[in-house]
N, C-alpha and C. Protein backbone atom coordinates (compact mmCIF):
# COMPACT_ATOMS: atom_id res chain seq x y z
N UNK A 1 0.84 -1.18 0.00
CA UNK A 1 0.00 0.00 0.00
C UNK A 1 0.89 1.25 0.00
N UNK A 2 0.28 2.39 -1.09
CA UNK A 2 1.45 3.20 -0.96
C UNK A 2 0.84 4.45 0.10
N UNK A 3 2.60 5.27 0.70
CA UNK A 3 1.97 6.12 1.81
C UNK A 3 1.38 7.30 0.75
N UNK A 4 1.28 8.34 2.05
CA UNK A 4 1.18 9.85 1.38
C UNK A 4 2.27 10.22 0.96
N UNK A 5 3.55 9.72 1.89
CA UNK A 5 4.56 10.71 1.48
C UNK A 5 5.09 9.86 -0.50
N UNK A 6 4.90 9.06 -0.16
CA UNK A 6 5.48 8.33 -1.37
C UNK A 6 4.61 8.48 -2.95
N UNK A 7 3.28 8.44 -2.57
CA UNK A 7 2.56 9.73 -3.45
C UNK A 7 3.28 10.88 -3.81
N UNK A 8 3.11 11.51 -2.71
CA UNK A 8 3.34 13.32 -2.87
C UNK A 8 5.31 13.26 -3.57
N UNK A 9 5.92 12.31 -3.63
CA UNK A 9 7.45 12.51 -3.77
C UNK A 9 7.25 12.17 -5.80
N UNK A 10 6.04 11.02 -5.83
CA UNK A 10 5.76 11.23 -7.21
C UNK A 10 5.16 12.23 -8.12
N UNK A 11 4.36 13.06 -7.51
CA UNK A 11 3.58 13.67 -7.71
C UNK A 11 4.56 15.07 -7.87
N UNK A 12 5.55 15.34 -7.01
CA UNK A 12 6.82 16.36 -6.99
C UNK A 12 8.04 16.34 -7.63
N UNK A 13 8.26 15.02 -8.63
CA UNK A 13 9.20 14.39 -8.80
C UNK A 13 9.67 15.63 -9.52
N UNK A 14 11.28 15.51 -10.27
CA UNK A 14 12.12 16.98 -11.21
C UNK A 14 11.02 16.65 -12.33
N UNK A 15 10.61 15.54 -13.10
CA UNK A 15 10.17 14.83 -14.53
C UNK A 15 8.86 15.10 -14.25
N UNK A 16 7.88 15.60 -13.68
CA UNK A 16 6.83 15.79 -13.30
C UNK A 16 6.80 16.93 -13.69
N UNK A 17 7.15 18.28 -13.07
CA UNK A 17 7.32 19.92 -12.84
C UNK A 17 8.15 20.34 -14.08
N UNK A 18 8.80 19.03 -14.57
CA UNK A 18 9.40 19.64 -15.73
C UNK A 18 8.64 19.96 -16.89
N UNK A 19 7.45 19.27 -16.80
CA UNK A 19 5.89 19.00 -17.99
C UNK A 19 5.20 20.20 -17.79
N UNK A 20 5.28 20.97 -16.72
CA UNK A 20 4.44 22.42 -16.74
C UNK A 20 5.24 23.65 -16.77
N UNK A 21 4.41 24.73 -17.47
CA UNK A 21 4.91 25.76 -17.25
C UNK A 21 4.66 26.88 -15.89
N UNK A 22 4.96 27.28 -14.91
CA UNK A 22 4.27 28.15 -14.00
C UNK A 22 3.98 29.43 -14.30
N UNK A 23 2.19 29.80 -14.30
CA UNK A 23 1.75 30.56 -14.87
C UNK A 23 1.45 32.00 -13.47
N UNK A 24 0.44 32.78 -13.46
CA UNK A 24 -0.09 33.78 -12.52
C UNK A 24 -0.39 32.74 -11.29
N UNK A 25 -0.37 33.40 -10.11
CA UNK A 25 -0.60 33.37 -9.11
C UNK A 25 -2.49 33.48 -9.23
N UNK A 26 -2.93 32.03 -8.61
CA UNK A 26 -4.75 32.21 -8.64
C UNK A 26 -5.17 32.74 -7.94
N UNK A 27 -4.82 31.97 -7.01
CA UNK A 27 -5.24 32.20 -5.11
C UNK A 27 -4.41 31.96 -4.22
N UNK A 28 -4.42 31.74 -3.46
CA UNK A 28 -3.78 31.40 -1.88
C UNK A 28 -5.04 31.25 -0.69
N UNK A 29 -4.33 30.03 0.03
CA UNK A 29 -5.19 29.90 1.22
C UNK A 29 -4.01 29.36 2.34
N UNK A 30 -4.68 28.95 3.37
CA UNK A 30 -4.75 28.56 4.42
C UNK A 30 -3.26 27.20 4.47
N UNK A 31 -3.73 26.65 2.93
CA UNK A 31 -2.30 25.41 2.50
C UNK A 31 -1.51 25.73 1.82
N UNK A 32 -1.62 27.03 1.41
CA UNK A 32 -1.07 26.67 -0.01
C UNK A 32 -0.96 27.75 -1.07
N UNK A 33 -0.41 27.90 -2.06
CA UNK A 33 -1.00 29.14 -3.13
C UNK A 33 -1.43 27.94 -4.48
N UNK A 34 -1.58 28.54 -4.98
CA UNK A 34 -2.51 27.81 -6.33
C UNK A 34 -1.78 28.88 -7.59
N UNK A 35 -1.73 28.06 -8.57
CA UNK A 35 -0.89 29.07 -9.46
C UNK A 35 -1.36 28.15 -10.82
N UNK A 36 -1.86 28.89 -12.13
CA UNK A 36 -1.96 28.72 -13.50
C UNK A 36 -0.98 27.99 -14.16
N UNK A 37 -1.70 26.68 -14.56
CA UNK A 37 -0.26 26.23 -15.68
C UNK A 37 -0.26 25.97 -16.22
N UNK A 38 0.53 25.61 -17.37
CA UNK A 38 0.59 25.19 -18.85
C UNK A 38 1.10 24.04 -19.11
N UNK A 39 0.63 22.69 -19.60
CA UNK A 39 1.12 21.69 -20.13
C UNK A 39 1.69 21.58 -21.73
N UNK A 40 2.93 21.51 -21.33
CA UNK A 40 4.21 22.15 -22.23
C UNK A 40 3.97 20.68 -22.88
N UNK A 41 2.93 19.49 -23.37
CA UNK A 41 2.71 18.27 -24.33
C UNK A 41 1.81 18.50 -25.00
């Protein structure tokens, strides 16, 4: 069974973040900011 953290390390991986572009700032809350992106495929 996989954990959270082992999720979230795929989900963060360099080959992951490398597929988007980071766009405007959406929102922000309480977790987190949220930001526009572009799938560079």
């Amino acid at each position: 069974m996989a954990t959270v953290n082992s999720i979230a390390d795929h989900l963060l991986s360099q080959r992951d973040t490398d597929r988007y572009v980071k766009g405007d700032n959406i929102g922000e809350g309480t977790y987190g900011v949220v930001y526009k992106a572009l799938d560079k495929k």
